[in-house]
Each structure stands twice: as C-alpha cells, then as structure tokens.
PDB file of N, CA and C in Angstrom:
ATOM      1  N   UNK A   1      22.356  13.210 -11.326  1.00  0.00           N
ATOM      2  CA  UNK A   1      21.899  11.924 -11.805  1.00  0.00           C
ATOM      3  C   UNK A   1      20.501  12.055 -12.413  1.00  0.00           C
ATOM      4  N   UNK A   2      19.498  12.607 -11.605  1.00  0.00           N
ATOM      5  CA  UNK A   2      18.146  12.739 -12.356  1.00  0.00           C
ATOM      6  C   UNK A   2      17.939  14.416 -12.537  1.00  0.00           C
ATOM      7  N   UNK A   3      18.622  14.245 -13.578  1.00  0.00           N
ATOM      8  CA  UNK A   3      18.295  16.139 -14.335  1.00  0.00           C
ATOM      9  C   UNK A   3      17.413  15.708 -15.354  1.00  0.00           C
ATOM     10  N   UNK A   4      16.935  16.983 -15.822  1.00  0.00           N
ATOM     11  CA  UNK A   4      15.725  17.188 -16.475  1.00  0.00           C
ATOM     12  C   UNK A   4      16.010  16.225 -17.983  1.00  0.00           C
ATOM     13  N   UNK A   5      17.598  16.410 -18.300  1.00  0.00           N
ATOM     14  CA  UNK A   5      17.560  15.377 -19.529  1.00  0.00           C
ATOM     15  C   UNK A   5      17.209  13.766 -19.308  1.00  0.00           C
ATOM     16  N   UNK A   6      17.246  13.441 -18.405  1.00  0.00           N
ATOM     17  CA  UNK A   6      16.413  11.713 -18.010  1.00  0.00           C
ATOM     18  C   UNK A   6      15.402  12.044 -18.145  1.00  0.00           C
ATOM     19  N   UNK A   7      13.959  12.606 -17.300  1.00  0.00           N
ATOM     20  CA  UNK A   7      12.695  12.740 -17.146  1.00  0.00           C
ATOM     21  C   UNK A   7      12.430  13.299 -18.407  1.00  0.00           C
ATOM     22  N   UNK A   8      13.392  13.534 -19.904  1.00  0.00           N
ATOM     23  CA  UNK A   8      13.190  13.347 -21.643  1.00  0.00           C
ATOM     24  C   UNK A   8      12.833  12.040 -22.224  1.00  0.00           C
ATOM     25  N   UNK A   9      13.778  10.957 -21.099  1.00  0.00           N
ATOM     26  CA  UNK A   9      13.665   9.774 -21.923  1.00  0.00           C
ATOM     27  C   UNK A   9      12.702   9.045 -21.542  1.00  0.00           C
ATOM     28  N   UNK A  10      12.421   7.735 -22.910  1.00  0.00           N
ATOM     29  CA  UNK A  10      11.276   6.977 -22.035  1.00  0.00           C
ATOM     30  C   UNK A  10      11.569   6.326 -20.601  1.00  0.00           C
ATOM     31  N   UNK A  11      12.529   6.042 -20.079  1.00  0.00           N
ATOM     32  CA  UNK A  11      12.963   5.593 -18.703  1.00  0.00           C
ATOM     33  C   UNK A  11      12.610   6.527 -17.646  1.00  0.00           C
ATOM     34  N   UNK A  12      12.899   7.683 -18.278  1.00  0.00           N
ATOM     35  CA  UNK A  12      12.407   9.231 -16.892  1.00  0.00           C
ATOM     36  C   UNK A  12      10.552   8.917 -16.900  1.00  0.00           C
ATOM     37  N   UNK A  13      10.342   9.233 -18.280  1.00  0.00           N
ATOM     38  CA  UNK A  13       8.951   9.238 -17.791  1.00  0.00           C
ATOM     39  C   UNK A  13       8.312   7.940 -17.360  1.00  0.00           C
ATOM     40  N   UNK A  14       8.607   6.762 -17.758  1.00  0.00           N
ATOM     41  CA  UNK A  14       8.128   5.725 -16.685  1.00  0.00           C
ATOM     42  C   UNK A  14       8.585   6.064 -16.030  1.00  0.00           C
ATOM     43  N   UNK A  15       9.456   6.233 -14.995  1.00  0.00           N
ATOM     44  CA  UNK A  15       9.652   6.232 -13.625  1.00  0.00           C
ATOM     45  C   UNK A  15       8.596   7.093 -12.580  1.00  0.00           C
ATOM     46  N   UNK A  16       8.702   8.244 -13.330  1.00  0.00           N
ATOM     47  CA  UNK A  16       7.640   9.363 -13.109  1.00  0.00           C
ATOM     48  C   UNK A  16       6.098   8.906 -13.400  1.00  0.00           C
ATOM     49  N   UNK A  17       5.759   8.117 -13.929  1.00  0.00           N
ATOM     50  CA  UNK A  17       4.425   7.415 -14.488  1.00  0.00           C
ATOM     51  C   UNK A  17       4.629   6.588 -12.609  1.00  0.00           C
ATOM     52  N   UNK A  18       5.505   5.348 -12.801  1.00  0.00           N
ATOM     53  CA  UNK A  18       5.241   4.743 -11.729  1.00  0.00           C
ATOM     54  C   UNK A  18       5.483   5.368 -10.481  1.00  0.00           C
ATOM     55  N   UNK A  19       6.119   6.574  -9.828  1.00  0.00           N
ATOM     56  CA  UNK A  19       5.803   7.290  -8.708  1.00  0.00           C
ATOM     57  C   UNK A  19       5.044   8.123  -8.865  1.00  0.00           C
ATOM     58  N   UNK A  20       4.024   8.101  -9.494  1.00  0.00           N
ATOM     59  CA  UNK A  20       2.511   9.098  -9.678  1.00  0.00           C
ATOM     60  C   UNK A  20       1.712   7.689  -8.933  1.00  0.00           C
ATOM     61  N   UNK A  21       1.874   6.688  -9.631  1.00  0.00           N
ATOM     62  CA  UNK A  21       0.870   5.350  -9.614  1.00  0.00           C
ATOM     63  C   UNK A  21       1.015   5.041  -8.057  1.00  0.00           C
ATOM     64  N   UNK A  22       2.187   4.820  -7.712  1.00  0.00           N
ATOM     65  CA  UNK A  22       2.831   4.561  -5.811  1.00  0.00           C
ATOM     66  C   UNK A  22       1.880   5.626  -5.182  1.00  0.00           C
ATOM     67  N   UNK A  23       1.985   7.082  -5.692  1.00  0.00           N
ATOM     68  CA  UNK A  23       1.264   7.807  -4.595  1.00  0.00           C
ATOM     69  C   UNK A  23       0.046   7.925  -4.815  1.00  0.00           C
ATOM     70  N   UNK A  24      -0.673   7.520  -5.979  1.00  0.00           N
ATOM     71  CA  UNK A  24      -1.896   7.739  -6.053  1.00  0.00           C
ATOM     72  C   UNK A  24      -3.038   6.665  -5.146  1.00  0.00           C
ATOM     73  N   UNK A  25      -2.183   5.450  -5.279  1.00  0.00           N
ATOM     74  CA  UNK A  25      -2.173   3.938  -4.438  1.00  0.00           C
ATOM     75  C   UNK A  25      -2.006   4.331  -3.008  1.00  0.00           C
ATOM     76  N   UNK A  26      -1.031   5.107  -2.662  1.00  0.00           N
ATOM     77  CA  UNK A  26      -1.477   5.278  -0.982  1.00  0.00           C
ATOM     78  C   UNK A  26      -2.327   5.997  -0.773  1.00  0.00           C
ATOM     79  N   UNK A  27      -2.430   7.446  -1.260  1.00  0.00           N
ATOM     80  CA  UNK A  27      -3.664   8.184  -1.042  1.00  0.00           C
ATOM     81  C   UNK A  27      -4.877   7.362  -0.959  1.00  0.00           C
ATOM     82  N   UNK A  28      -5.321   6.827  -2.430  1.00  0.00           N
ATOM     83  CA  UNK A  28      -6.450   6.192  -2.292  1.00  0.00           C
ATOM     84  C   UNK A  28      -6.452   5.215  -1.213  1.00  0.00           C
ATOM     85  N   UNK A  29      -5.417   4.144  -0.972  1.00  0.00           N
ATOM     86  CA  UNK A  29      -5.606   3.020   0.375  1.00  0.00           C
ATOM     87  C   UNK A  29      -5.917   3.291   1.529  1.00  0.00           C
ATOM     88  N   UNK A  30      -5.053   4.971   1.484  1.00  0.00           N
ATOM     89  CA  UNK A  30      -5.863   6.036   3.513  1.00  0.00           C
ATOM     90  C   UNK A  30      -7.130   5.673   3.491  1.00  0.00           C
ATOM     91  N   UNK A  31      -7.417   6.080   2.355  1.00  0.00           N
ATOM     92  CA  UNK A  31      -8.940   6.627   2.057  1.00  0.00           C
ATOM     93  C   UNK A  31      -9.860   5.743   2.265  1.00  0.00           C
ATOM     94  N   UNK A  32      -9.529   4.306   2.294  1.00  0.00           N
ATOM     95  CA  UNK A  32     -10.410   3.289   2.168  1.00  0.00           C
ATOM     96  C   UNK A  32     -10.710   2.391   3.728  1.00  0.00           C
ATOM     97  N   UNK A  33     -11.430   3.189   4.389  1.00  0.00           N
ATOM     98  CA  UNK A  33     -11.062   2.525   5.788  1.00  0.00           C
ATOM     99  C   UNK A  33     -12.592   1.819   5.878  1.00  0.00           C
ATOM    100  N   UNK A  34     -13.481   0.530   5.697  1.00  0.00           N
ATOM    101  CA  UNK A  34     -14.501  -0.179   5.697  1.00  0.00           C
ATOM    102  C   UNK A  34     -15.215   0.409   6.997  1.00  0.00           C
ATOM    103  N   UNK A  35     -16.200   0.711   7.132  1.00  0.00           N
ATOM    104  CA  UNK A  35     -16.881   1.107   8.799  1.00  0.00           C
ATOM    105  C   UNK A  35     -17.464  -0.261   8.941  1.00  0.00           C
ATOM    106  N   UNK A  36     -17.851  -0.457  10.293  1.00  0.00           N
ATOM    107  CA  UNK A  36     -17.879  -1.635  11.165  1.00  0.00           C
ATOM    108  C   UNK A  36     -19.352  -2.667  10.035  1.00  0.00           C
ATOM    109  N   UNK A  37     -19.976  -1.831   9.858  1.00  0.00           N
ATOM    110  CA  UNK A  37     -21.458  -2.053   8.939  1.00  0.00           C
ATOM    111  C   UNK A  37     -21.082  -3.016   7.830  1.00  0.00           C
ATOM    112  N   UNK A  38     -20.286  -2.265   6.873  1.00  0.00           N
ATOM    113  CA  UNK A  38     -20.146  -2.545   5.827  1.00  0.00           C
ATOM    114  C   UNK A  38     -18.691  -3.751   5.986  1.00  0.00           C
ATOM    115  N   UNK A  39     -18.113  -3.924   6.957  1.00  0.00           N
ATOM    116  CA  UNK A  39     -17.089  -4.966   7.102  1.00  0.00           C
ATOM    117  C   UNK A  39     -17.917  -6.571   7.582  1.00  0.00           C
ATOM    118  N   UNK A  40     -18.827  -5.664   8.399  1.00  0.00           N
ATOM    119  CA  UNK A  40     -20.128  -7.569   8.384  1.00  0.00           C
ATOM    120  C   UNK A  40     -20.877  -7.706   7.107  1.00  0.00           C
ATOM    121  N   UNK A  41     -21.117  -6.570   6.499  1.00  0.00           N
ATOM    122  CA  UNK A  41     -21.893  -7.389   5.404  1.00  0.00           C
ATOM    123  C   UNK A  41     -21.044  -8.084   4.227  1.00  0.00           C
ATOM    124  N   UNK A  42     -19.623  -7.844   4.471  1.00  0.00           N
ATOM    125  CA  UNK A  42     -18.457  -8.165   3.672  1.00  0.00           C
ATOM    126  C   UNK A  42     -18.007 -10.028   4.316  1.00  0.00           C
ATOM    127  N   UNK A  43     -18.713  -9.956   5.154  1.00  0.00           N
ATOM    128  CA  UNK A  43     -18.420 -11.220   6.034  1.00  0.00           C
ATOM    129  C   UNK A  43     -18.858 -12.224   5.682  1.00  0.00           C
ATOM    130  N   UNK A  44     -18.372 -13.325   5.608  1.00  0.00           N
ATOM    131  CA  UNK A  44     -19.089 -15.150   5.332  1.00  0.00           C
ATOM    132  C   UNK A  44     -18.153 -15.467   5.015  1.00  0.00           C
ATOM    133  N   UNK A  45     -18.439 -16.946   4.050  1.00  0.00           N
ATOM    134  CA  UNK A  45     -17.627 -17.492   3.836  1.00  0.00           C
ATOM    135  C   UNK A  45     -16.257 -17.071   3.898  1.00  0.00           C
ATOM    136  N   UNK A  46     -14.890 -17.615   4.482  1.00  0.00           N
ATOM    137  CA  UNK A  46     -13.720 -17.487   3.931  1.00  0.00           C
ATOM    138  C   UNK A  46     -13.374 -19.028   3.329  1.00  0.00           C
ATOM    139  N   UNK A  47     -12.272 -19.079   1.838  1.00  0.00           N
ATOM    140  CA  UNK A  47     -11.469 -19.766   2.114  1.00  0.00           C
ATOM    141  C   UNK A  47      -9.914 -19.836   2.211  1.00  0.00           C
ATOM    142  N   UNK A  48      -9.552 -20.540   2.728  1.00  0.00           N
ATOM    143  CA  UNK A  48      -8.245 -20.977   2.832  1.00  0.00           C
ATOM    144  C   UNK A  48      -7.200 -21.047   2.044  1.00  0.00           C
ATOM    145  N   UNK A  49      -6.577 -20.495   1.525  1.00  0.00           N
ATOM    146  CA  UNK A  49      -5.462 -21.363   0.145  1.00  0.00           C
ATOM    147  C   UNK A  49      -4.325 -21.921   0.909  1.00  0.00           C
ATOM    148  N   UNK A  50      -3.926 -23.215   0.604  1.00  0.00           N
ATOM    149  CA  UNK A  50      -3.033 -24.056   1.456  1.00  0.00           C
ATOM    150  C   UNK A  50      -1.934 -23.734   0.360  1.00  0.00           C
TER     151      UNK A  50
END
C-alpha cells in the first residue's frame, strides 16, 4: 500500500510533511516543561470563556 511509488506523489509527500510536523510537535512539547519560577510569573489574571 505505501511503496515508494506513493511517497512520488503529492499525497505521499504531504503525508510525510505531516508525520515529520506530528513528531517534531511531540519532541518539542517533552521539551517544554515550565519550572515552578517561571509558571508564577506566568500567573494572574485568568479568563473564563463560557
């Protein structure tokens, strides 16, 4: 089903574009863990959306 003649067409390589983008998005999200410091100075106001 996915042989090398799909990942020719434009459909292979988007697909391949968007599972580069998925893993590049989790890597970076590990990566982003706020330390306790920088999560209070992130702090005040919230609002609400009803």
């Amino acid at each position: 089903m996915y042989d090398s003649e799909f990942y020719k067409t434009k459909l292979g390589q988007a697909s391949l574009a968007s599972i580069a983008a998925m893993v590049l998005l989790v890597a970076l999200s590990t990566q982003m863990q706020p330390s306790p410091v920088m999560a209070a100075a992130i702090g005040g106001d919230t609002v609400e959306i009803a």
